[in-house]
C-alpha atoms as a PDB file:
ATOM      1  CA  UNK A   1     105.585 179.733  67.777  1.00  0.00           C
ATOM      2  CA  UNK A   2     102.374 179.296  65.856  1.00  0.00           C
ATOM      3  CA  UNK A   3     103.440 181.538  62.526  1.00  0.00           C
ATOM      4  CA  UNK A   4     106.662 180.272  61.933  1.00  0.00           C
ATOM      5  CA  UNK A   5     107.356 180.516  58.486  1.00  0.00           C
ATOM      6  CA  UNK A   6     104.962 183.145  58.052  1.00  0.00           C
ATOM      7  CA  UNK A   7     105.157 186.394  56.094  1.00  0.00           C
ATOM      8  CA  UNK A   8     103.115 189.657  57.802  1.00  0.00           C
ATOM      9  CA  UNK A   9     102.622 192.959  56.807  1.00  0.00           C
ATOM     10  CA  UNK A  10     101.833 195.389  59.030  1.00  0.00           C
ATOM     11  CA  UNK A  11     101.137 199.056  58.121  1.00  0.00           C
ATOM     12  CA  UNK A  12     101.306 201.839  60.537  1.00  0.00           C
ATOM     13  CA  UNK A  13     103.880 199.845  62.457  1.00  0.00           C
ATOM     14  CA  UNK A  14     106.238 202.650  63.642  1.00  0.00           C
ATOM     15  CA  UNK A  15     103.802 203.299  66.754  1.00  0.00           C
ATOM     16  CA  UNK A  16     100.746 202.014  68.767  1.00  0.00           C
ATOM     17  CA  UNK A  17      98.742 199.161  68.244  1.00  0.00           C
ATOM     18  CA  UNK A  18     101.111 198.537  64.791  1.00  0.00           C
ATOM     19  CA  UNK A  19     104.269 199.009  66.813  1.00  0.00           C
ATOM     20  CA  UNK A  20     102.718 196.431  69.707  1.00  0.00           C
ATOM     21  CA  UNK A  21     101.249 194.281  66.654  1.00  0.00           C
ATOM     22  CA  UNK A  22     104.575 193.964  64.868  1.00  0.00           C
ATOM     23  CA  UNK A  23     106.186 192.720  68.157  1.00  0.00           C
ATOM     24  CA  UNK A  24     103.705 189.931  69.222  1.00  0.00           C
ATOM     25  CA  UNK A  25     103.640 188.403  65.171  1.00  0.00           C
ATOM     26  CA  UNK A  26     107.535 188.082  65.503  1.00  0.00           C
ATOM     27  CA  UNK A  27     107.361 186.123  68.797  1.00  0.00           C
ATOM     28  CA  UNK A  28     105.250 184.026  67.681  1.00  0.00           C
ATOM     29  CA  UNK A  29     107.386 183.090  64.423  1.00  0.00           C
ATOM     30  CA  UNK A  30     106.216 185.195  62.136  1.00  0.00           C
ATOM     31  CA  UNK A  31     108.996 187.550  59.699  1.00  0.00           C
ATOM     32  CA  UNK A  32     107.404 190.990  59.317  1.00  0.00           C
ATOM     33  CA  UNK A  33     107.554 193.411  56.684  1.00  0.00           C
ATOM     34  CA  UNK A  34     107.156 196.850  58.742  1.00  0.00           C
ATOM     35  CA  UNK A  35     105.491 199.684  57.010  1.00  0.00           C
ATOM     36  CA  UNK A  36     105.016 203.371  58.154  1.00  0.00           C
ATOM     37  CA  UNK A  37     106.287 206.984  56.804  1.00  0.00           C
ATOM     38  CA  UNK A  38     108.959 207.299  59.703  1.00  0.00           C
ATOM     39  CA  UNK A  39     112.271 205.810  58.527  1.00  0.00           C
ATOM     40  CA  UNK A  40     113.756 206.266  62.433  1.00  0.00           C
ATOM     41  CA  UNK A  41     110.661 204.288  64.424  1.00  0.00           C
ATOM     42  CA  UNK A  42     110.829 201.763  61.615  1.00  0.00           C
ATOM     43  CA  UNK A  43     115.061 201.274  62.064  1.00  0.00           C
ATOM     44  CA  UNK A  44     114.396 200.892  65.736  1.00  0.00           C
ATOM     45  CA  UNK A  45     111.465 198.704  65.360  1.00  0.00           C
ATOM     46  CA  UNK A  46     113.503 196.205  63.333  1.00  0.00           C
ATOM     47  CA  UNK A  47     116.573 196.295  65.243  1.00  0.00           C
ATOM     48  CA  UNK A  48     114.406 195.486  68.378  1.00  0.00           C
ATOM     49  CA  UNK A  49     112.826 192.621  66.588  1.00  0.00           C
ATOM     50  CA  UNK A  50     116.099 191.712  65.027  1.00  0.00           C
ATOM     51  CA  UNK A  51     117.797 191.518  69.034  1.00  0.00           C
ATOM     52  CA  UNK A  52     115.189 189.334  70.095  1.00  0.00           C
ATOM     53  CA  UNK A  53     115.992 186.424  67.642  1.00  0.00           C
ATOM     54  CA  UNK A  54     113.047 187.840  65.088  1.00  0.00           C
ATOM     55  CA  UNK A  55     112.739 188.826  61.334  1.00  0.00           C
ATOM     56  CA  UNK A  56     111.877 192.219  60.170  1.00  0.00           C
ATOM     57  CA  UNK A  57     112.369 194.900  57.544  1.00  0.00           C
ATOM     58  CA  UNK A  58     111.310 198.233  57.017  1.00  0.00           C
ATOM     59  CA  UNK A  59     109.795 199.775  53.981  1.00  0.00           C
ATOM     60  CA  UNK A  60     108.826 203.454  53.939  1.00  0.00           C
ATOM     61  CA  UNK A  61     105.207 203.636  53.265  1.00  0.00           C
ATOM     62  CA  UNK A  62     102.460 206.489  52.980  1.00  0.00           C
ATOM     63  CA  UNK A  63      99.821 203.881  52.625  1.00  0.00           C
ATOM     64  CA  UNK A  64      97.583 206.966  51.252  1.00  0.00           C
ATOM     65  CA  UNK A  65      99.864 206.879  48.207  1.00  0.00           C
ATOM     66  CA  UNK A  66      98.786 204.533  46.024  1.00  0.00           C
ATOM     67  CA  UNK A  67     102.267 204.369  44.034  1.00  0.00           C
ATOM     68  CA  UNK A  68     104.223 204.306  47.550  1.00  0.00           C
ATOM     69  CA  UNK A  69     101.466 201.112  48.231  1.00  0.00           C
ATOM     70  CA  UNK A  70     103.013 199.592  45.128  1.00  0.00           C
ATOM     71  CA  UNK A  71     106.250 199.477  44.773  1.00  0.00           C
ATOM     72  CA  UNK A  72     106.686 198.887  49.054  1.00  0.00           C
ATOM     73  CA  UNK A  73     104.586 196.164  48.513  1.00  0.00           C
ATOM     74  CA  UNK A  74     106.812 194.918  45.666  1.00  0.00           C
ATOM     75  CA  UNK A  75     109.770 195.619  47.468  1.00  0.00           C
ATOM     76  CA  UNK A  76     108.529 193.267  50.543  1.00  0.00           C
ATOM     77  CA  UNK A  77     107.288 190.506  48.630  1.00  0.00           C
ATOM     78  CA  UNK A  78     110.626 190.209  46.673  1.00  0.00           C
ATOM     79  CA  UNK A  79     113.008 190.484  50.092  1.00  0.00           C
ATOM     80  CA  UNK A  80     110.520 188.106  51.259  1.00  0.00           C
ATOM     81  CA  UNK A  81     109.086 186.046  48.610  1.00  0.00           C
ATOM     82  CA  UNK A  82     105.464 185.964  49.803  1.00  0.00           C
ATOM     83  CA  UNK A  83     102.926 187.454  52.177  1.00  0.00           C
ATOM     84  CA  UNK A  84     100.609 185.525  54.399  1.00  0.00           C
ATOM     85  CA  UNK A  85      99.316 188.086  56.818  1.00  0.00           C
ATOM     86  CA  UNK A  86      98.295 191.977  56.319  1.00  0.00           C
ATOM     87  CA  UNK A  87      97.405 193.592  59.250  1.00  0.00           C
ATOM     88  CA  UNK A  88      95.768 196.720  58.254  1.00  0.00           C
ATOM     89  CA  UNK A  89      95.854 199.068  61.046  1.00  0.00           C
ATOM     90  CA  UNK A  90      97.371 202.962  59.839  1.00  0.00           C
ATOM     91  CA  UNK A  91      94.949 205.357  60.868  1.00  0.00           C
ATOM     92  CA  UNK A  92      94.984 209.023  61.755  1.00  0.00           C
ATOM     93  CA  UNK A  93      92.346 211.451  63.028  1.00  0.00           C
ATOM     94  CA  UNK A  94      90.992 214.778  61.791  1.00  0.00           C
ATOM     95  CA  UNK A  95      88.585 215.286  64.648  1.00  0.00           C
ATOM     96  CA  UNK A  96      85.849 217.866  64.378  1.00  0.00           C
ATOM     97  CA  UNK A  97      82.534 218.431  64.429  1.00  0.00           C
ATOM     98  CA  UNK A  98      80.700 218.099  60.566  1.00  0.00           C
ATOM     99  CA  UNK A  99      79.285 221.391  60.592  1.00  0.00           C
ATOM    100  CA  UNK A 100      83.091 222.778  60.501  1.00  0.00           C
ATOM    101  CA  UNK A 101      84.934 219.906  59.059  1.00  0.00           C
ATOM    102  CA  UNK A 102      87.045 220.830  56.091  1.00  0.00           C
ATOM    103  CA  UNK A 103      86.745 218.406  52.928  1.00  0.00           C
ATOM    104  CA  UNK A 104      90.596 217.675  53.209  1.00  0.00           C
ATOM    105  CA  UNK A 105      90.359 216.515  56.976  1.00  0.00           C
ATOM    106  CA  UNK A 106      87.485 213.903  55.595  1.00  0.00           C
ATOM    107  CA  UNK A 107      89.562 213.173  52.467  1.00  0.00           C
ATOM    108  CA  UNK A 108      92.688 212.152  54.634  1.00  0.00           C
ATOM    109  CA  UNK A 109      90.916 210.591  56.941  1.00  0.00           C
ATOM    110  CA  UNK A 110      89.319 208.621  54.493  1.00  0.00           C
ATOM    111  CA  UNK A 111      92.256 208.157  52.315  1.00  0.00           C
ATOM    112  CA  UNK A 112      94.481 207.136  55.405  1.00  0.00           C
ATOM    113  CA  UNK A 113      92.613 204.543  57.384  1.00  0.00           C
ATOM    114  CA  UNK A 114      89.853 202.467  54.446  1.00  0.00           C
ATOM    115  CA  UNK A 115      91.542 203.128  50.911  1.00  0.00           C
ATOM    116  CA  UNK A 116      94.759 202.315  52.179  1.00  0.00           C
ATOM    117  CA  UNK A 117      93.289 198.658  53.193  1.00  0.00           C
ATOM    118  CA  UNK A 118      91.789 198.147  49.531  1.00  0.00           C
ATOM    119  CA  UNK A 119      94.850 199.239  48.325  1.00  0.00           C
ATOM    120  CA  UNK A 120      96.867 197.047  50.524  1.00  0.00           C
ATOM    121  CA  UNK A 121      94.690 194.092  50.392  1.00  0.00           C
ATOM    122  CA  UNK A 122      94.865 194.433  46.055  1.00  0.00           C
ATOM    123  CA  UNK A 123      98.711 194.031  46.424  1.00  0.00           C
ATOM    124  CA  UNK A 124      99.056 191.104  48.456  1.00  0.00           C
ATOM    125  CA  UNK A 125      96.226 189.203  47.424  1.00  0.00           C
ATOM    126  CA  UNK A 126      98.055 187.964  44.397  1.00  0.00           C
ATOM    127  CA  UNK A 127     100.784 186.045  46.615  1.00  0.00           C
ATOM    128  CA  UNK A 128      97.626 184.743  48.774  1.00  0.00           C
ATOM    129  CA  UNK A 129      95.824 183.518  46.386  1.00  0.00           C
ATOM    130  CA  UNK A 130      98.514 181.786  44.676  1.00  0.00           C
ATOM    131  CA  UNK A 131      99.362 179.605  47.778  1.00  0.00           C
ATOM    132  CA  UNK A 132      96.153 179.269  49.238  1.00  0.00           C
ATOM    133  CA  UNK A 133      96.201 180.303  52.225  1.00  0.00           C
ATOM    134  CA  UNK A 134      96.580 184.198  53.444  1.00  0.00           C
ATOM    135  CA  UNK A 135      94.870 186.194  56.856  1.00  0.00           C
ATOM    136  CA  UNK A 136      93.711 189.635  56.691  1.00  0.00           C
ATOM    137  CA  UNK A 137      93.085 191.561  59.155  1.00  0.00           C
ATOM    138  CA  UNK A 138      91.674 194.833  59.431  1.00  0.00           C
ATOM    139  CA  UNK A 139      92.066 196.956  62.781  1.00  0.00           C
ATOM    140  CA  UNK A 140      88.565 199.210  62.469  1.00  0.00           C
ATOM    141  CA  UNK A 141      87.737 200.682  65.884  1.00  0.00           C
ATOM    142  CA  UNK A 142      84.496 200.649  68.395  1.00  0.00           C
ATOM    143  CA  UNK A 143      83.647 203.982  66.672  1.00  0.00           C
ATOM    144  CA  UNK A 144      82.935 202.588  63.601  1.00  0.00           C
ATOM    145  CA  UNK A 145      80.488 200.347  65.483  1.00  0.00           C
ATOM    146  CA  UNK A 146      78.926 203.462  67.614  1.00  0.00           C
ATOM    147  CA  UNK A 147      79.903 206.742  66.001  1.00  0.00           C
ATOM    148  CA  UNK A 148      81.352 209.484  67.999  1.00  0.00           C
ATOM    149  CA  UNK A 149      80.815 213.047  67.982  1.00  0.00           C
ATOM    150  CA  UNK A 150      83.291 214.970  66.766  1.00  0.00           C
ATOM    151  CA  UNK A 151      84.719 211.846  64.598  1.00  0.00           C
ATOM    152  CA  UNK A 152      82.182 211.552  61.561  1.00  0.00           C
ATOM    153  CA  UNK A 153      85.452 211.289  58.994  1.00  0.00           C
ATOM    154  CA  UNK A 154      87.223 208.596  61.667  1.00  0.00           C
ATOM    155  CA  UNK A 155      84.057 206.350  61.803  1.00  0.00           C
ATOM    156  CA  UNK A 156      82.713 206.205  58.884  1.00  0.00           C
ATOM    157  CA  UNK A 157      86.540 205.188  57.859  1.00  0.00           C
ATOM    158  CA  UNK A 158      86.640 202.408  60.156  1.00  0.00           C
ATOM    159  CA  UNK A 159      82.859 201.315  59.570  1.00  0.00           C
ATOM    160  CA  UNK A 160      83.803 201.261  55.765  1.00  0.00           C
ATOM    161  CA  UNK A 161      86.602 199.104  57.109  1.00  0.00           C
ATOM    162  CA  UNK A 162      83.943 196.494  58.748  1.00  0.00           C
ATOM    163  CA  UNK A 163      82.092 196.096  55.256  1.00  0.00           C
ATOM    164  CA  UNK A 164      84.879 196.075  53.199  1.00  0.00           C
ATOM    165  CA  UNK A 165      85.850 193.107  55.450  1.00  0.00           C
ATOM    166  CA  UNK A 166      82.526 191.154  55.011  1.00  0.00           C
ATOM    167  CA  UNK A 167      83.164 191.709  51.637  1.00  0.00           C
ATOM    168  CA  UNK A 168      86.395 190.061  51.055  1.00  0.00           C
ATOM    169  CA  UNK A 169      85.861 187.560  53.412  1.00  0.00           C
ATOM    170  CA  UNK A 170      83.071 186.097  50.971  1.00  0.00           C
ATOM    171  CA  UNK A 171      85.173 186.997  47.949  1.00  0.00           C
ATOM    172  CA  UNK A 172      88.034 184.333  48.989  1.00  0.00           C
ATOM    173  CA  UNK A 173      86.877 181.800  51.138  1.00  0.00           C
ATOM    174  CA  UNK A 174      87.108 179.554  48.750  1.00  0.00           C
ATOM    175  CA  UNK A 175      90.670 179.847  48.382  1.00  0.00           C
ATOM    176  CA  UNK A 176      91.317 179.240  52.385  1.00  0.00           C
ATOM    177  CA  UNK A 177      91.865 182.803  52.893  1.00  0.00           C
ATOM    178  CA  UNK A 178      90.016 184.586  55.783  1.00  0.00           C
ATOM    179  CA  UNK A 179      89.162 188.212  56.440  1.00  0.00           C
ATOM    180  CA  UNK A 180      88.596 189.126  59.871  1.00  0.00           C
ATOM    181  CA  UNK A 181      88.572 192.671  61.868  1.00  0.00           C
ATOM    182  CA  UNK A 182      89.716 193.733  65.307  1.00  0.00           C
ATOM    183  CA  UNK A 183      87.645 196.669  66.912  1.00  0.00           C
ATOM    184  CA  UNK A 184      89.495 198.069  69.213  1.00  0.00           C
ATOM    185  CA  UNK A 185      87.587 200.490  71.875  1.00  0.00           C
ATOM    186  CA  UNK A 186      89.548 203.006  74.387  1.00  0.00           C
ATOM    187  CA  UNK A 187      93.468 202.113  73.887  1.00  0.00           C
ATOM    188  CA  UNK A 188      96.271 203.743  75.306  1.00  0.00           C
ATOM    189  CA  UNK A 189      98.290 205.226  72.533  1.00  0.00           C
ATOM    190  CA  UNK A 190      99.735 208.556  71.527  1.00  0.00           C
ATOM    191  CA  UNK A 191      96.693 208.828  69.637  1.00  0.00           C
ATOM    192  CA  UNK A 192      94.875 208.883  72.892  1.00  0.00           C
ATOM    193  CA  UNK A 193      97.672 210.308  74.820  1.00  0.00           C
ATOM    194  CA  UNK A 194      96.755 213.823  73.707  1.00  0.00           C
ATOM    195  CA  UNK A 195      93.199 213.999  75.496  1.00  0.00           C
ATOM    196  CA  UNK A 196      92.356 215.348  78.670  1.00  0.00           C
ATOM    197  CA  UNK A 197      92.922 213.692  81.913  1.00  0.00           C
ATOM    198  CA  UNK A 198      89.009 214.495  82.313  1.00  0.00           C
ATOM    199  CA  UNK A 199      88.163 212.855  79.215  1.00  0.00           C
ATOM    200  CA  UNK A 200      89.779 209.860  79.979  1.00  0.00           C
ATOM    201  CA  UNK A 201      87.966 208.869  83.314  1.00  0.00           C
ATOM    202  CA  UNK A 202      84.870 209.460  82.124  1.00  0.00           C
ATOM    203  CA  UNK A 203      85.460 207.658  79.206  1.00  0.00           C
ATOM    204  CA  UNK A 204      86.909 204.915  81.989  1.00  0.00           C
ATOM    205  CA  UNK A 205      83.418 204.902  83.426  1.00  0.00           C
ATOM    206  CA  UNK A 206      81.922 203.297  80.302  1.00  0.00           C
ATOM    207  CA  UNK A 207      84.075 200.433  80.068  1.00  0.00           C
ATOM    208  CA  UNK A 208      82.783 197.630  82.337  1.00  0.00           C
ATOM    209  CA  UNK A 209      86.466 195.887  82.831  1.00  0.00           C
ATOM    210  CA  UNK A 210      87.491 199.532  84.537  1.00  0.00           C
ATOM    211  CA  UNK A 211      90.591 199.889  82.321  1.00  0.00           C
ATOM    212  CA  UNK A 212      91.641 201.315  79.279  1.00  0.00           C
ATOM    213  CA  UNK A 213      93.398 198.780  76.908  1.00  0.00           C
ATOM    214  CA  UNK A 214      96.642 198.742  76.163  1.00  0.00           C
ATOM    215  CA  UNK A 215      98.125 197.842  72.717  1.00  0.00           C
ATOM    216  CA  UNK A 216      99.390 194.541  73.691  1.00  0.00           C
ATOM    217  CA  UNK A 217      95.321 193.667  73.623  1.00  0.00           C
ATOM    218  CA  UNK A 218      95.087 194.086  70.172  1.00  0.00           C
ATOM    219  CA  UNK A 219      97.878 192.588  69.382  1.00  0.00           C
ATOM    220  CA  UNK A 220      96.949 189.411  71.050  1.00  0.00           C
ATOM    221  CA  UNK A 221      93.703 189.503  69.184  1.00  0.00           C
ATOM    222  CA  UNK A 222      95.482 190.026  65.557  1.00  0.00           C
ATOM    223  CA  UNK A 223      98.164 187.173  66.417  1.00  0.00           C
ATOM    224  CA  UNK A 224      95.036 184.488  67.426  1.00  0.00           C
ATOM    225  CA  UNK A 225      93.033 185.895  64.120  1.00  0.00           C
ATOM    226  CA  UNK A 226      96.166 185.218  62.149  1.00  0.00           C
ATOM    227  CA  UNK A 227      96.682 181.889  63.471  1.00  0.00           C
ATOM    228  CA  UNK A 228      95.595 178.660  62.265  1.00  0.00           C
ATOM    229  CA  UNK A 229      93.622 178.418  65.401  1.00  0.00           C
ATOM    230  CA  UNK A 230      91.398 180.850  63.882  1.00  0.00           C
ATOM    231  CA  UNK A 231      91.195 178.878  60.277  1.00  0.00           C
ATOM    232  CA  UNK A 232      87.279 178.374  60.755  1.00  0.00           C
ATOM    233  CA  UNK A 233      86.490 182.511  61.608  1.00  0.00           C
ATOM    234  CA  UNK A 234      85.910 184.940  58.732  1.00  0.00           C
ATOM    235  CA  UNK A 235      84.248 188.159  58.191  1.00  0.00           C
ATOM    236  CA  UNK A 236      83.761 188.526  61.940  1.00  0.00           C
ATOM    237  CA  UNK A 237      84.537 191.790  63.781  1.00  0.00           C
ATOM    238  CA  UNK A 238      86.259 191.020  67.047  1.00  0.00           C
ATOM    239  CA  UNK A 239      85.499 193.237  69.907  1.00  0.00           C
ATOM    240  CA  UNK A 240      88.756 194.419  72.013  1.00  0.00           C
ATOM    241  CA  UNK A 241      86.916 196.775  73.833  1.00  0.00           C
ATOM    242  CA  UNK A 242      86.733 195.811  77.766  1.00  0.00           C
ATOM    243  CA  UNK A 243      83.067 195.616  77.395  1.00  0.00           C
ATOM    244  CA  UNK A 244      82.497 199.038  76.302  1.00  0.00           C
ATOM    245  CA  UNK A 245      80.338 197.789  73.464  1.00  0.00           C
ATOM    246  CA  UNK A 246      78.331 194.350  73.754  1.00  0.00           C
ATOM    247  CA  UNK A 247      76.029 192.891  71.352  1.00  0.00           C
END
């Protein structure tokens, strides 16, 4: 159990790749603050974690709220006393093509899946920096990499992500904190769920391991980042992709 004793945070956690992330950080050790706007997913998350011998508490986030960011935040760090790990992974999609896309669908988008992380990231960083020692990790996406038609709001979200983690990985190194992100590419989720059977074979065709991932993927990817087997890796952008993207 390599994060035992650890604190994570994971937002978006009531589904997906948050849902799958939340899992894998409690088996290996880790006690996880669960964040999301769904009160039900979040009860059944934790009662699931809770069965299996884990940790886990849920706190009723919109995480494009800054206020809601705030006092959840608050309310983790004092049932828990510290946070080690943020995994920033909500997201949602607005998709549609720019000539049509309504400024709300970018603002949410926006708001949603990169503000959320600054925001996030400014509330923990506090407990981080005063031990020392803290792992971010932001979930951006192989679209943020490569664009996608139909998705100009979604990647230039999760390519905002990618800088912003450069960015903070140089602005607390020093203090044996690392910033790392996990781009995932073609996942099954319910996010994906809702496209065409058509869509997803071709889409199939592009990915060189002949698969789409699953979240358990990521997951694995977020619990090595957050490990201290990762302690020497920051500001890196690890591809969970099957091969979709190389280079």
């Amino acid at each position: 159990m390599k994060l035992e004793g650890r604190v994570a945070l994971v937002t978006g956690a009531s589904q997906g790749i948050g849902h799958a992330c939340a899992r894998a950080l409690a088996r290996e050790g880790a006690s996880v603050a669960l964040a999301a706007r769904n009160q039900q997913k979040l009860d059944q998350l934790v009662a699931e974690i809770t069965a299996a011998g884990g940790k886990a508490a849920a706190f009723v986030i919109d995480v494009s709220d800054e206020e809601q960011v705030k006092s959840g935040v608050k309310s983790a760090l004092a049932q828990f006393g510290k946070i080690d790990i943020l995994v920033n992974n909500a997201g949602i999609t607005r998709d549609q093509l720019l000539l049509r896309m309504k400024r709300a669908d970018w603002d949410a988008v926006l708001a949603t899946n990169l503000t959320s992380a600054y925001l996030c990231i400014q509330q923990v960083i506090g407990s981080m920096l005063k031990q020392r020692w803290g792992r971010i990790i932001n979930v951006a996406s192989v679209f943020g990499q490569m664009g996608q038609a139909g998705q100009a709001n979604y990647s230039a979200s999760k390519a905002g992500l990618i800088g912003l983690t450069m960015a903070m990985a140089r602005e607390v190194a020093s203090r044996h904190i690392t910033c790392n992100a996990v781009a995932p590419g073609f996942i099954e989720t319910g996010m994906t769920a809702v496209l065409s059977e058509e869509f997803k074979q071709n889409a199939v065709k592009q990915i060189p391991l002949g698969r789409v991932g699953l979240p358990e993927d990521v997951a694995s990817a977020v619990c090595f980042l957050a490990s201290d087997d990762a302690s020497y890796i920051t500001g890196h952008v690890l591809n969970v992709n099957g091969g979709m993207l190389m280079g």
